[in-house]
PDB file of N, CA and C in Angstrom:
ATOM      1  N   UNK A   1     -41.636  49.966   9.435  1.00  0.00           N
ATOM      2  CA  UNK A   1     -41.920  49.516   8.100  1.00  0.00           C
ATOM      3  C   UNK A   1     -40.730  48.734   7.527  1.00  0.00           C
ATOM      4  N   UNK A   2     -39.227  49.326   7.685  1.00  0.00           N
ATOM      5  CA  UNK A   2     -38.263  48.886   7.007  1.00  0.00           C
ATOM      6  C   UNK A   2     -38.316  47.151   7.448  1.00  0.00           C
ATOM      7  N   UNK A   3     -38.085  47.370   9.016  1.00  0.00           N
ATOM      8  CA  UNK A   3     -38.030  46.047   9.755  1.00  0.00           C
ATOM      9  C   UNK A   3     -39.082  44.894   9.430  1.00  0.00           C
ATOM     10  N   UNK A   4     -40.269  45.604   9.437  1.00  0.00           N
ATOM     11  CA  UNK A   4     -41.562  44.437   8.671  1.00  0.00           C
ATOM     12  C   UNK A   4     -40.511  43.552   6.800  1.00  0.00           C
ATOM     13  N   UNK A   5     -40.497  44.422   6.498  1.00  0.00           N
ATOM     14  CA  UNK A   5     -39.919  44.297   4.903  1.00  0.00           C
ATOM     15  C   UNK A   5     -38.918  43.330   5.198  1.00  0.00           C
ATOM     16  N   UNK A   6     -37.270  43.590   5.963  1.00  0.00           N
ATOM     17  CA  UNK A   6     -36.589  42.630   6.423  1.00  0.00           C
ATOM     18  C   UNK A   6     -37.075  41.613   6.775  1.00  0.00           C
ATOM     19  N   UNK A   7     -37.598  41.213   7.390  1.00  0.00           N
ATOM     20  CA  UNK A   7     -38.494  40.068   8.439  1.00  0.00           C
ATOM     21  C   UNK A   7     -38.688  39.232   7.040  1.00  0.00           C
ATOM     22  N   UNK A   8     -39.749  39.857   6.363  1.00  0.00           N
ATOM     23  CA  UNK A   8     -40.264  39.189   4.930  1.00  0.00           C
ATOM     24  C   UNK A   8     -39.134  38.615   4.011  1.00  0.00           C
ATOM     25  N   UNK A   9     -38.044  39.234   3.456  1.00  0.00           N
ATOM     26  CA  UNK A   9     -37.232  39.105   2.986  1.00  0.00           C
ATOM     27  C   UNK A   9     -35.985  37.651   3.299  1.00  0.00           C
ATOM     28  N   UNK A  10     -36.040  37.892   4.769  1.00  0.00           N
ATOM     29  CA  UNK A  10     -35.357  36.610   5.445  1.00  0.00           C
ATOM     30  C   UNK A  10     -36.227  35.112   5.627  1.00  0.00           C
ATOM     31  N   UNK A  11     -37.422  35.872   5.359  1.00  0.00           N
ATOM     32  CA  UNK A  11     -38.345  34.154   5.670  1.00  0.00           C
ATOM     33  C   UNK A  11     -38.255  33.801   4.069  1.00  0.00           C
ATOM     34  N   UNK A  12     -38.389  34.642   3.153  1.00  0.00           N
ATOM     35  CA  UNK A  12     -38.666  33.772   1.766  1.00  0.00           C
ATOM     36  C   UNK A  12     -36.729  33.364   1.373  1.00  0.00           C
ATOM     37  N   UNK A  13     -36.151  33.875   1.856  1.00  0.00           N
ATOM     38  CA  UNK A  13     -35.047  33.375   2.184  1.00  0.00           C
ATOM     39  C   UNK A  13     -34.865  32.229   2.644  1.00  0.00           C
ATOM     40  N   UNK A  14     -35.124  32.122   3.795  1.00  0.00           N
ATOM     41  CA  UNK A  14     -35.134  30.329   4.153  1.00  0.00           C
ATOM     42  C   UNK A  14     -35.837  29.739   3.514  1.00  0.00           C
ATOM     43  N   UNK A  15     -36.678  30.133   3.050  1.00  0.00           N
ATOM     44  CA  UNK A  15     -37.774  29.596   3.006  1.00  0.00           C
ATOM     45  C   UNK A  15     -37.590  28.578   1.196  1.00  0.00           C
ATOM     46  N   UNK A  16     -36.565  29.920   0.785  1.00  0.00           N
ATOM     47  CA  UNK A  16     -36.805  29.099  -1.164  1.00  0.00           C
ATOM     48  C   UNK A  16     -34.982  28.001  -0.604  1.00  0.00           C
ATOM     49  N   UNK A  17     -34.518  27.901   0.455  1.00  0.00           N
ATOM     50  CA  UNK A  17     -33.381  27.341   0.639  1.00  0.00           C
ATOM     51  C   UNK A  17     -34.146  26.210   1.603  1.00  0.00           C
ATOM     52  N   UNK A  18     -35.039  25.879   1.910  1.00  0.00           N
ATOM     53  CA  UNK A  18     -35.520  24.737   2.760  1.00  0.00           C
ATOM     54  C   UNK A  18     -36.004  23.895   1.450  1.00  0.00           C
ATOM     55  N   UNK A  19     -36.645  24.931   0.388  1.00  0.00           N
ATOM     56  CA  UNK A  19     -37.672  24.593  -0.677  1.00  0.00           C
ATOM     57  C   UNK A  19     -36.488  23.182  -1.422  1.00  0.00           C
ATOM     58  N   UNK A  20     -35.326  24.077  -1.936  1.00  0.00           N
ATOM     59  CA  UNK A  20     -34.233  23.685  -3.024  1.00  0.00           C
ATOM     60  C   UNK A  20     -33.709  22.721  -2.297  1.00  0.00           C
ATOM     61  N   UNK A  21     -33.753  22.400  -1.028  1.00  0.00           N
ATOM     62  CA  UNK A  21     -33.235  21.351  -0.105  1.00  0.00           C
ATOM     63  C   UNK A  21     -33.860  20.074  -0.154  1.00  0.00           C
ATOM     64  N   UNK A  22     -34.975  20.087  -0.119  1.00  0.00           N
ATOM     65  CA  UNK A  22     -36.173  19.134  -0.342  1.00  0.00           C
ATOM     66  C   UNK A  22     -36.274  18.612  -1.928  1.00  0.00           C
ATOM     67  N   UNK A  23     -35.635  19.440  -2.629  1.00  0.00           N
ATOM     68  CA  UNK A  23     -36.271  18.833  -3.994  1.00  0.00           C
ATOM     69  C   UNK A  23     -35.948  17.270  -4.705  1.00  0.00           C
ATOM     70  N   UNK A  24     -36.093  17.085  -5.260  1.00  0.00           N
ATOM     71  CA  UNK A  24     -36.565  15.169  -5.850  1.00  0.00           C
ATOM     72  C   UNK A  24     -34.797  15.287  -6.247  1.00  0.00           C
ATOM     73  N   UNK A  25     -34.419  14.200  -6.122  1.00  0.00           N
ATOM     74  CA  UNK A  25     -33.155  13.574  -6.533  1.00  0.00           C
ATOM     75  C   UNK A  25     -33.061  13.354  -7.468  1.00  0.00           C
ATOM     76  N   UNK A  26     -32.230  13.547  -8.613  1.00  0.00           N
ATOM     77  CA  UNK A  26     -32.130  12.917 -10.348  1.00  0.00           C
ATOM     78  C   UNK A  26     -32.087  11.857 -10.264  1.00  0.00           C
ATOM     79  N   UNK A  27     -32.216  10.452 -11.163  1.00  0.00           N
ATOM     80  CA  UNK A  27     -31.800   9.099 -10.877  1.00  0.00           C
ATOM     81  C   UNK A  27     -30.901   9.020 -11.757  1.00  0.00           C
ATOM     82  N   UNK A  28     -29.957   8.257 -11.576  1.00  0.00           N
ATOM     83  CA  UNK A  28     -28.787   7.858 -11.814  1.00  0.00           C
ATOM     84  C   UNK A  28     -28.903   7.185 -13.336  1.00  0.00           C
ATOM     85  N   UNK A  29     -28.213   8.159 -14.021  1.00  0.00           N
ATOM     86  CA  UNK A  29     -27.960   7.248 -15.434  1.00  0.00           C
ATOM     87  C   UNK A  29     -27.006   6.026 -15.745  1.00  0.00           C
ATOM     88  N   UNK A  30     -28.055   4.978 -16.079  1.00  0.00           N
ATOM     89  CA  UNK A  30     -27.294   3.881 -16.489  1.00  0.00           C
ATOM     90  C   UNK A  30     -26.626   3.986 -18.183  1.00  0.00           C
ATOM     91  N   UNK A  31     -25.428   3.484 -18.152  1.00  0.00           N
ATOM     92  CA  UNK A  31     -24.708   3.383 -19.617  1.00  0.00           C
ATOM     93  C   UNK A  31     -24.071   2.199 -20.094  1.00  0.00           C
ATOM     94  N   UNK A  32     -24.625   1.687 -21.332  1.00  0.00           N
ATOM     95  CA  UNK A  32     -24.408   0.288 -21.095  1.00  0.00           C
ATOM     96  C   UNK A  32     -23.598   0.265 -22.321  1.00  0.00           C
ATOM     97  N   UNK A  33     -22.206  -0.260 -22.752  1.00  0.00           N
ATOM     98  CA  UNK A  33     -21.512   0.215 -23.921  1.00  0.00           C
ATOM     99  C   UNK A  33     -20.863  -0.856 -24.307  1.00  0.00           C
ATOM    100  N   UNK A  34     -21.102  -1.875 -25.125  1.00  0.00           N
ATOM    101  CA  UNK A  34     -20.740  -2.768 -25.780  1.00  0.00           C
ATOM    102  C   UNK A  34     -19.207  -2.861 -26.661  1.00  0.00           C
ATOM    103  N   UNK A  35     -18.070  -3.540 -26.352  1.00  0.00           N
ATOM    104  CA  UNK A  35     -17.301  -3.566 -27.126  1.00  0.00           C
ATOM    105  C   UNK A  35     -16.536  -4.570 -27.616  1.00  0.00           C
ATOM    106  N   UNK A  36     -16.872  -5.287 -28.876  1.00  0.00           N
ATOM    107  CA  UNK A  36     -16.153  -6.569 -29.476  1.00  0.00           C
ATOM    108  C   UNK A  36     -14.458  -6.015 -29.464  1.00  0.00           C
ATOM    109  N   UNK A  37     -14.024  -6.899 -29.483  1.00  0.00           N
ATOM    110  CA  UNK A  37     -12.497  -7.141 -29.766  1.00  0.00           C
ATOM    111  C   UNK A  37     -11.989  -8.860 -30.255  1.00  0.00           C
ATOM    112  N   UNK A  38     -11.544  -8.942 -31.628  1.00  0.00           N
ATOM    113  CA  UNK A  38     -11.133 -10.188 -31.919  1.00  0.00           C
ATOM    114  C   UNK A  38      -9.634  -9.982 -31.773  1.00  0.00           C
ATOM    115  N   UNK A  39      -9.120 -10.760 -31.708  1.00  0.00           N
ATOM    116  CA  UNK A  39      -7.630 -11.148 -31.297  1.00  0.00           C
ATOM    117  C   UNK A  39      -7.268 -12.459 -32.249  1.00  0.00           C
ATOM    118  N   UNK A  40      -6.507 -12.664 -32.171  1.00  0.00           N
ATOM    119  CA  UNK A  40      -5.637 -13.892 -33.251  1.00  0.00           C
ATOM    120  C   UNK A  40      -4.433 -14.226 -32.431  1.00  0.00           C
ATOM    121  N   UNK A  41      -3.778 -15.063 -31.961  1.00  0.00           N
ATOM    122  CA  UNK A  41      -2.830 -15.320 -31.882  1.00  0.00           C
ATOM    123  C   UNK A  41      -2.405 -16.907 -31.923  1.00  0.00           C
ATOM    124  N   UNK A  42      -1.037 -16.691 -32.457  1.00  0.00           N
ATOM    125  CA  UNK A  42      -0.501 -18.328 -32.755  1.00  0.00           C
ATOM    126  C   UNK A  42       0.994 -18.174 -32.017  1.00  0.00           C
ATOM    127  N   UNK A  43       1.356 -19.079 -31.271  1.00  0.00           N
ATOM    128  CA  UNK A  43       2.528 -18.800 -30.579  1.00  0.00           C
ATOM    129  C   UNK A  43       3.308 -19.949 -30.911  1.00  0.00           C
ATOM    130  N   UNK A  44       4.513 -20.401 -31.319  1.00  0.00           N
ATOM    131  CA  UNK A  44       5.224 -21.734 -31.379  1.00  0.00           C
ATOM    132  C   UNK A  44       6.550 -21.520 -30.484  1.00  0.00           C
ATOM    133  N   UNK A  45       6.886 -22.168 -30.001  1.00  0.00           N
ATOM    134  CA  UNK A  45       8.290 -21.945 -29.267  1.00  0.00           C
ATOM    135  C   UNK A  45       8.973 -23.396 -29.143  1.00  0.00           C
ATOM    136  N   UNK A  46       9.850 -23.561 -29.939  1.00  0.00           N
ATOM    137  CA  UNK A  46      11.037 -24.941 -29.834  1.00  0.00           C
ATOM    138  C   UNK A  46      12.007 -24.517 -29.260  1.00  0.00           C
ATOM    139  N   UNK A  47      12.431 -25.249 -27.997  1.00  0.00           N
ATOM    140  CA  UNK A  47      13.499 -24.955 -27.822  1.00  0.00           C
ATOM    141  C   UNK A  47      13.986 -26.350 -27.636  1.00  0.00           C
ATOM    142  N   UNK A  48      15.687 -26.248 -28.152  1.00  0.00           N
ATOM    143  CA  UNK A  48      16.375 -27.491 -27.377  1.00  0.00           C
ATOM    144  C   UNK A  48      18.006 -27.087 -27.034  1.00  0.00           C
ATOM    145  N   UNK A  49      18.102 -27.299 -26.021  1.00  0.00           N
ATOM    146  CA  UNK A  49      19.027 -26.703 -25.168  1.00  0.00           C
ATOM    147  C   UNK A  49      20.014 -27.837 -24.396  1.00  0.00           C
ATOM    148  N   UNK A  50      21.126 -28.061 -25.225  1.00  0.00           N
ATOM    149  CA  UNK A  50      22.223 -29.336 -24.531  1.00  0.00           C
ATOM    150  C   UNK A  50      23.358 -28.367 -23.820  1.00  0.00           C
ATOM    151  N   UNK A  51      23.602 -28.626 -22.647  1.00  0.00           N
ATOM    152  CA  UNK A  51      24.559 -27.370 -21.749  1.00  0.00           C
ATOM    153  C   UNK A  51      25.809 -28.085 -21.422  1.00  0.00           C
ATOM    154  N   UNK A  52      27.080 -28.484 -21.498  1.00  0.00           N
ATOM    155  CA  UNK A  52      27.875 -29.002 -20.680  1.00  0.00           C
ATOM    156  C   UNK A  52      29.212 -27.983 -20.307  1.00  0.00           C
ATOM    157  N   UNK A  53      29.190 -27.654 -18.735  1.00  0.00           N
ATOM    158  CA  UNK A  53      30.014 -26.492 -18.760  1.00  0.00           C
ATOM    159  C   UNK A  53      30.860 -27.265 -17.313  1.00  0.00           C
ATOM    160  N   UNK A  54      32.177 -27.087 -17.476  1.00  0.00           N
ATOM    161  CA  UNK A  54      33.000 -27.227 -16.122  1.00  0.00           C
ATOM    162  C   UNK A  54      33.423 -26.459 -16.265  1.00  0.00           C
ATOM    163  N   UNK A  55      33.808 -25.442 -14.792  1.00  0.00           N
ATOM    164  CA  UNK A  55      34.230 -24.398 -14.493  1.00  0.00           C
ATOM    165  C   UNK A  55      34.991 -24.603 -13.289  1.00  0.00           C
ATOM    166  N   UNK A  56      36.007 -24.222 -13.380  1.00  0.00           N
ATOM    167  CA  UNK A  56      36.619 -24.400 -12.017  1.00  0.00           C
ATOM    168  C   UNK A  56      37.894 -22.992 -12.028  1.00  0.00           C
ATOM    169  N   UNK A  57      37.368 -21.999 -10.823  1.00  0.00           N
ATOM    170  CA  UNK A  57      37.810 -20.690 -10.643  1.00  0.00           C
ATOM    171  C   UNK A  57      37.971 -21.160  -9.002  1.00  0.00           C
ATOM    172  N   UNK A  58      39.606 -20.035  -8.893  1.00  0.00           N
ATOM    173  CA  UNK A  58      40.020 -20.096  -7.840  1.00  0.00           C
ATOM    174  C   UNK A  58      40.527 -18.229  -7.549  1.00  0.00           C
ATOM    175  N   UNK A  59      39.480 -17.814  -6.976  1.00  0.00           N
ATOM    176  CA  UNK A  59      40.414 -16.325  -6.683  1.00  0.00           C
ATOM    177  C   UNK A  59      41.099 -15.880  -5.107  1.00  0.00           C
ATOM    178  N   UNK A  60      42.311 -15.311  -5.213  1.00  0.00           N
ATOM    179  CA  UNK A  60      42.521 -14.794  -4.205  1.00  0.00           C
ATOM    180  C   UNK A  60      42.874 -13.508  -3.850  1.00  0.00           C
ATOM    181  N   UNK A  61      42.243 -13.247  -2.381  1.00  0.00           N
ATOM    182  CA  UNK A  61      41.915 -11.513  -2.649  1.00  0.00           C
ATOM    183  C   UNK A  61      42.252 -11.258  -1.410  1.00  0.00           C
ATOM    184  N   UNK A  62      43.012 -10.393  -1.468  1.00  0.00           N
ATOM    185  CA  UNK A  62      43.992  -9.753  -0.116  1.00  0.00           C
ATOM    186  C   UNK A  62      43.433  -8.259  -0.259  1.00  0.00           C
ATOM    187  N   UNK A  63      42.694  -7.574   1.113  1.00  0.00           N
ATOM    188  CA  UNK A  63      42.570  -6.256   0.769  1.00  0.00           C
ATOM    189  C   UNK A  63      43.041  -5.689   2.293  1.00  0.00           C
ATOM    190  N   UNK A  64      43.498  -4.838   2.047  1.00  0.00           N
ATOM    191  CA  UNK A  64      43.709  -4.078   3.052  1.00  0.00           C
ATOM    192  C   UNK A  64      42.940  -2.503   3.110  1.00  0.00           C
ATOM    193  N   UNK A  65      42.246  -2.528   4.371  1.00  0.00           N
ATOM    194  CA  UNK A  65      41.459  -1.122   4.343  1.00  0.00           C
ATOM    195  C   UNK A  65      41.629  -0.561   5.238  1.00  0.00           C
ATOM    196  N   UNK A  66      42.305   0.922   5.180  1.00  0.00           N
ATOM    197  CA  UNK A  66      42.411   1.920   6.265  1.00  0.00           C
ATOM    198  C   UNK A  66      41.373   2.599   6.238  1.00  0.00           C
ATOM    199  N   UNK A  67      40.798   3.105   7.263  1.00  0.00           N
ATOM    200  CA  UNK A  67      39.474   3.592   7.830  1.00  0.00           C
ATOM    201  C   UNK A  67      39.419   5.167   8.427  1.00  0.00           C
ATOM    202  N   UNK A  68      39.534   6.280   8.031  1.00  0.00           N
ATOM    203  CA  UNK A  68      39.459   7.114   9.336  1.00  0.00           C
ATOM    204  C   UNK A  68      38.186   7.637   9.631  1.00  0.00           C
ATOM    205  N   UNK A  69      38.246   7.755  10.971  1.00  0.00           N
ATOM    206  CA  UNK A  69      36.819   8.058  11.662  1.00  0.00           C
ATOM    207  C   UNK A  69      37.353   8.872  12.193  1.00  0.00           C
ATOM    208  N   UNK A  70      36.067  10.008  12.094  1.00  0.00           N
ATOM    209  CA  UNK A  70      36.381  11.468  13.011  1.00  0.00           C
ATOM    210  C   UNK A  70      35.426  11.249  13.799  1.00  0.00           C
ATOM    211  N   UNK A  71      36.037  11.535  15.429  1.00  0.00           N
ATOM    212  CA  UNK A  71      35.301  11.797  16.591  1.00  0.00           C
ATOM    213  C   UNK A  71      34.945  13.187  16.952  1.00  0.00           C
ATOM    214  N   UNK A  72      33.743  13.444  17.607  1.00  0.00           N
ATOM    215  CA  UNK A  72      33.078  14.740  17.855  1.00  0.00           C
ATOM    216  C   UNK A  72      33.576  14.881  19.349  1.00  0.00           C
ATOM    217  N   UNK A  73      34.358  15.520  19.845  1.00  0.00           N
ATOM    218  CA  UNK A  73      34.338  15.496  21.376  1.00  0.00           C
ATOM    219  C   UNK A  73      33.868  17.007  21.928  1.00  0.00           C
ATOM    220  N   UNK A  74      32.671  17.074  22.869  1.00  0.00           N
ATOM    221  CA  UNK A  74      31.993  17.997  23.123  1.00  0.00           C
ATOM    222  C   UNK A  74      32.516  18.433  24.300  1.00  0.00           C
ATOM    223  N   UNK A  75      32.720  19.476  24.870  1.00  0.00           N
ATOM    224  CA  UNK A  75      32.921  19.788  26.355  1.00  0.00           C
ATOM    225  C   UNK A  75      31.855  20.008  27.489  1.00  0.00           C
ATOM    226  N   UNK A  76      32.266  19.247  28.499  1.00  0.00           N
ATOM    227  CA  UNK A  76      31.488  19.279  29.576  1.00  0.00           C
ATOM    228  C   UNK A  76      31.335  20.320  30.487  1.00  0.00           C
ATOM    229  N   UNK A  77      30.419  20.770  30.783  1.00  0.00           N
ATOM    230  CA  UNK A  77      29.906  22.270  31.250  1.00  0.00           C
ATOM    231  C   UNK A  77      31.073  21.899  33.171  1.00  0.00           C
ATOM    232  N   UNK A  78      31.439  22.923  33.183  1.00  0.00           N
ATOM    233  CA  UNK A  78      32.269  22.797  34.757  1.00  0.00           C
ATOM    234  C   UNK A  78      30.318  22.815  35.809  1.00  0.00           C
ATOM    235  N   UNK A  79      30.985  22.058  36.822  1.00  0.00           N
ATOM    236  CA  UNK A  79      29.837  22.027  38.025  1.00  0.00           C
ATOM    237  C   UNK A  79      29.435  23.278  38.453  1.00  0.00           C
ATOM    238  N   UNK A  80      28.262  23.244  39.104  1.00  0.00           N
ATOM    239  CA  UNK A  80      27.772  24.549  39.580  1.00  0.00           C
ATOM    240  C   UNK A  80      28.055  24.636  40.754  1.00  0.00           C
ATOM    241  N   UNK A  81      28.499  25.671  40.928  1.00  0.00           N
ATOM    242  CA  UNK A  81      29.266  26.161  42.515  1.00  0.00           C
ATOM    243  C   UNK A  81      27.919  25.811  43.887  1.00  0.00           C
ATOM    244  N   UNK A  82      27.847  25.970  44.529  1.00  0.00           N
ATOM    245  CA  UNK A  82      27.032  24.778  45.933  1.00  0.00           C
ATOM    246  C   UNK A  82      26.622  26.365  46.227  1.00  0.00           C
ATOM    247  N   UNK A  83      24.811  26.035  46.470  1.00  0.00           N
ATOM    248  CA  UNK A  83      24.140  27.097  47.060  1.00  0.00           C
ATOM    249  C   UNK A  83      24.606  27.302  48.373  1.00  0.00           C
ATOM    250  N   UNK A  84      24.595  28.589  48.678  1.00  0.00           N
ATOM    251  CA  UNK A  84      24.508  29.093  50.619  1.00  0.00           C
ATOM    252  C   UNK A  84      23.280  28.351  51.146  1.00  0.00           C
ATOM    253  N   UNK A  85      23.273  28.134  52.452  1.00  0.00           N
ATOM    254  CA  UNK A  85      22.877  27.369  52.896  1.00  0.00           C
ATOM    255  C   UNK A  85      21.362  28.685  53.659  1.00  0.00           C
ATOM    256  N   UNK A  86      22.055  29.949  53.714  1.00  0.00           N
ATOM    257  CA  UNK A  86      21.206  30.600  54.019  1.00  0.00           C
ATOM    258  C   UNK A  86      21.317  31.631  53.533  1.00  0.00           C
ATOM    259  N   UNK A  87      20.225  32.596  53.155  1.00  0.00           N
ATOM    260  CA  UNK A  87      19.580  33.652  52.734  1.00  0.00           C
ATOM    261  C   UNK A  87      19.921  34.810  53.460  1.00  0.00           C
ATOM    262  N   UNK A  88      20.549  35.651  53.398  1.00  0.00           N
ATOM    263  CA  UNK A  88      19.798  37.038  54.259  1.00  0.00           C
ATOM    264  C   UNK A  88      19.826  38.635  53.349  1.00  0.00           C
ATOM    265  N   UNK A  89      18.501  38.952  53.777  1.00  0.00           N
ATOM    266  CA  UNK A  89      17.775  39.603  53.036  1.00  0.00           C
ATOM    267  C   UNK A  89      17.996  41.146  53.604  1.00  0.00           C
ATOM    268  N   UNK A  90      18.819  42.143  53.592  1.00  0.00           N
ATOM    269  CA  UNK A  90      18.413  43.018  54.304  1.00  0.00           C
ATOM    270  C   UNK A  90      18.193  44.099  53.670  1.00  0.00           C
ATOM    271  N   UNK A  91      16.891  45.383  54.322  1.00  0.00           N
ATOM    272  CA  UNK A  91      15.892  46.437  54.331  1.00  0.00           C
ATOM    273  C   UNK A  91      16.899  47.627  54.369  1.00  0.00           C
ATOM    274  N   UNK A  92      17.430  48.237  53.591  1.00  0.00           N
ATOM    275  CA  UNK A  92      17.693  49.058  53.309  1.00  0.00           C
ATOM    276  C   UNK A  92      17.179  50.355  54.070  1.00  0.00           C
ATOM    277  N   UNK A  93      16.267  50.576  53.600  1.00  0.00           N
ATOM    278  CA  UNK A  93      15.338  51.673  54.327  1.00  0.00           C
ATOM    279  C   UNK A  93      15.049  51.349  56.109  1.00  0.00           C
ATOM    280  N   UNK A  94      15.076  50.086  56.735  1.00  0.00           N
ATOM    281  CA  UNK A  94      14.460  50.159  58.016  1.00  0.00           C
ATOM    282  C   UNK A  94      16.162  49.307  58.805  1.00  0.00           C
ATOM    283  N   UNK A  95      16.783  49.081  57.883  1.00  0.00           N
ATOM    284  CA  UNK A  95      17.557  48.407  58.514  1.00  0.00           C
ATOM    285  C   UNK A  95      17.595  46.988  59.598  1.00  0.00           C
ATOM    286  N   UNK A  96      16.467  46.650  59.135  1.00  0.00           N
ATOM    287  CA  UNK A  96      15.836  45.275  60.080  1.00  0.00           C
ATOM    288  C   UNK A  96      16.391  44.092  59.181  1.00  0.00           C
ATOM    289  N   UNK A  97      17.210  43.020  59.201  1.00  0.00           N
ATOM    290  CA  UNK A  97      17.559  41.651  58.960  1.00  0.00           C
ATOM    291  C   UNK A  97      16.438  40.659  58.801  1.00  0.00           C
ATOM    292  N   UNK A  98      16.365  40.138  57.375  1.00  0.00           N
ATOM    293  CA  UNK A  98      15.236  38.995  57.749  1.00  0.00           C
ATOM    294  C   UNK A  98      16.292  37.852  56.537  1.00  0.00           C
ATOM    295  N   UNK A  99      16.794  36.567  57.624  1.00  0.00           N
ATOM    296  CA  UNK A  99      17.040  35.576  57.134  1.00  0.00           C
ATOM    297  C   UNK A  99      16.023  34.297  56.817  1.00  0.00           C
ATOM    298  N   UNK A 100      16.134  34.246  55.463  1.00  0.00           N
ATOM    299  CA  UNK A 100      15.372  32.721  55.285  1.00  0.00           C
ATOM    300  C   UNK A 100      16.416  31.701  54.728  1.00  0.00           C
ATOM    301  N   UNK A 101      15.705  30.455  55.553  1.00  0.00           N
ATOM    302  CA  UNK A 101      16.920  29.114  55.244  1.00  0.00           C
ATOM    303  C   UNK A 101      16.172  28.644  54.153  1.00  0.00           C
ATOM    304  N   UNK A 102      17.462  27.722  53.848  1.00  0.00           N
ATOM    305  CA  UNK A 102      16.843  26.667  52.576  1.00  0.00           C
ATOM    306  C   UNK A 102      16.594  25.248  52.930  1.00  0.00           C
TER     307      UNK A 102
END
């Protein structure tokens, strides 16, 4: 009985969410908003402009610049000592030697 009831419950479930899925689209409100603006303007501009300029500049410029720069000096790792050329492995318990080369 319970399970019948569930069953029911999940279909009107999809069922009002397929419904609300489908429904009609609003249409889009148009807004149409009118706005005057008067303005005024009067602009005058005279100019008169007579320039006579001689210039004559002479500079001299001596600079002297000391600089110090600090250097980072890192140390270089010493070389790695040279593998054996061969392996040997020995059994503790049986006392048998097993060499492998490289």
């Amino acid at each position: 009985m319970s399970r019948r009831i569930l069953t029911l419950v999940a279909f009107v479930a999809v069922l009002s969410l397929v419904l609300a899925g489908c429904g009609a689209t609003p249409e889009p409100q148009v807004v149409v908003e009118t706005v005057v603006v008067e303005t005024e303007k009067e602009v005058v501009v005279t100019k008169e402009v007579e320039v006579e300029k001689t210039v004559i500049e002479t500079v001299e410029v001596e600079v002297e610049v000391e600089k110090e720069v600090e250097v980072v000096v890192t140390a270089t790792p010493e070389p790695m000592p040279e593998r054996p050329a061969e392996l040997t492995i020995v059994d503790t318990n049986s006392g048998a030697n097993f060499q492998w080369y490289w």
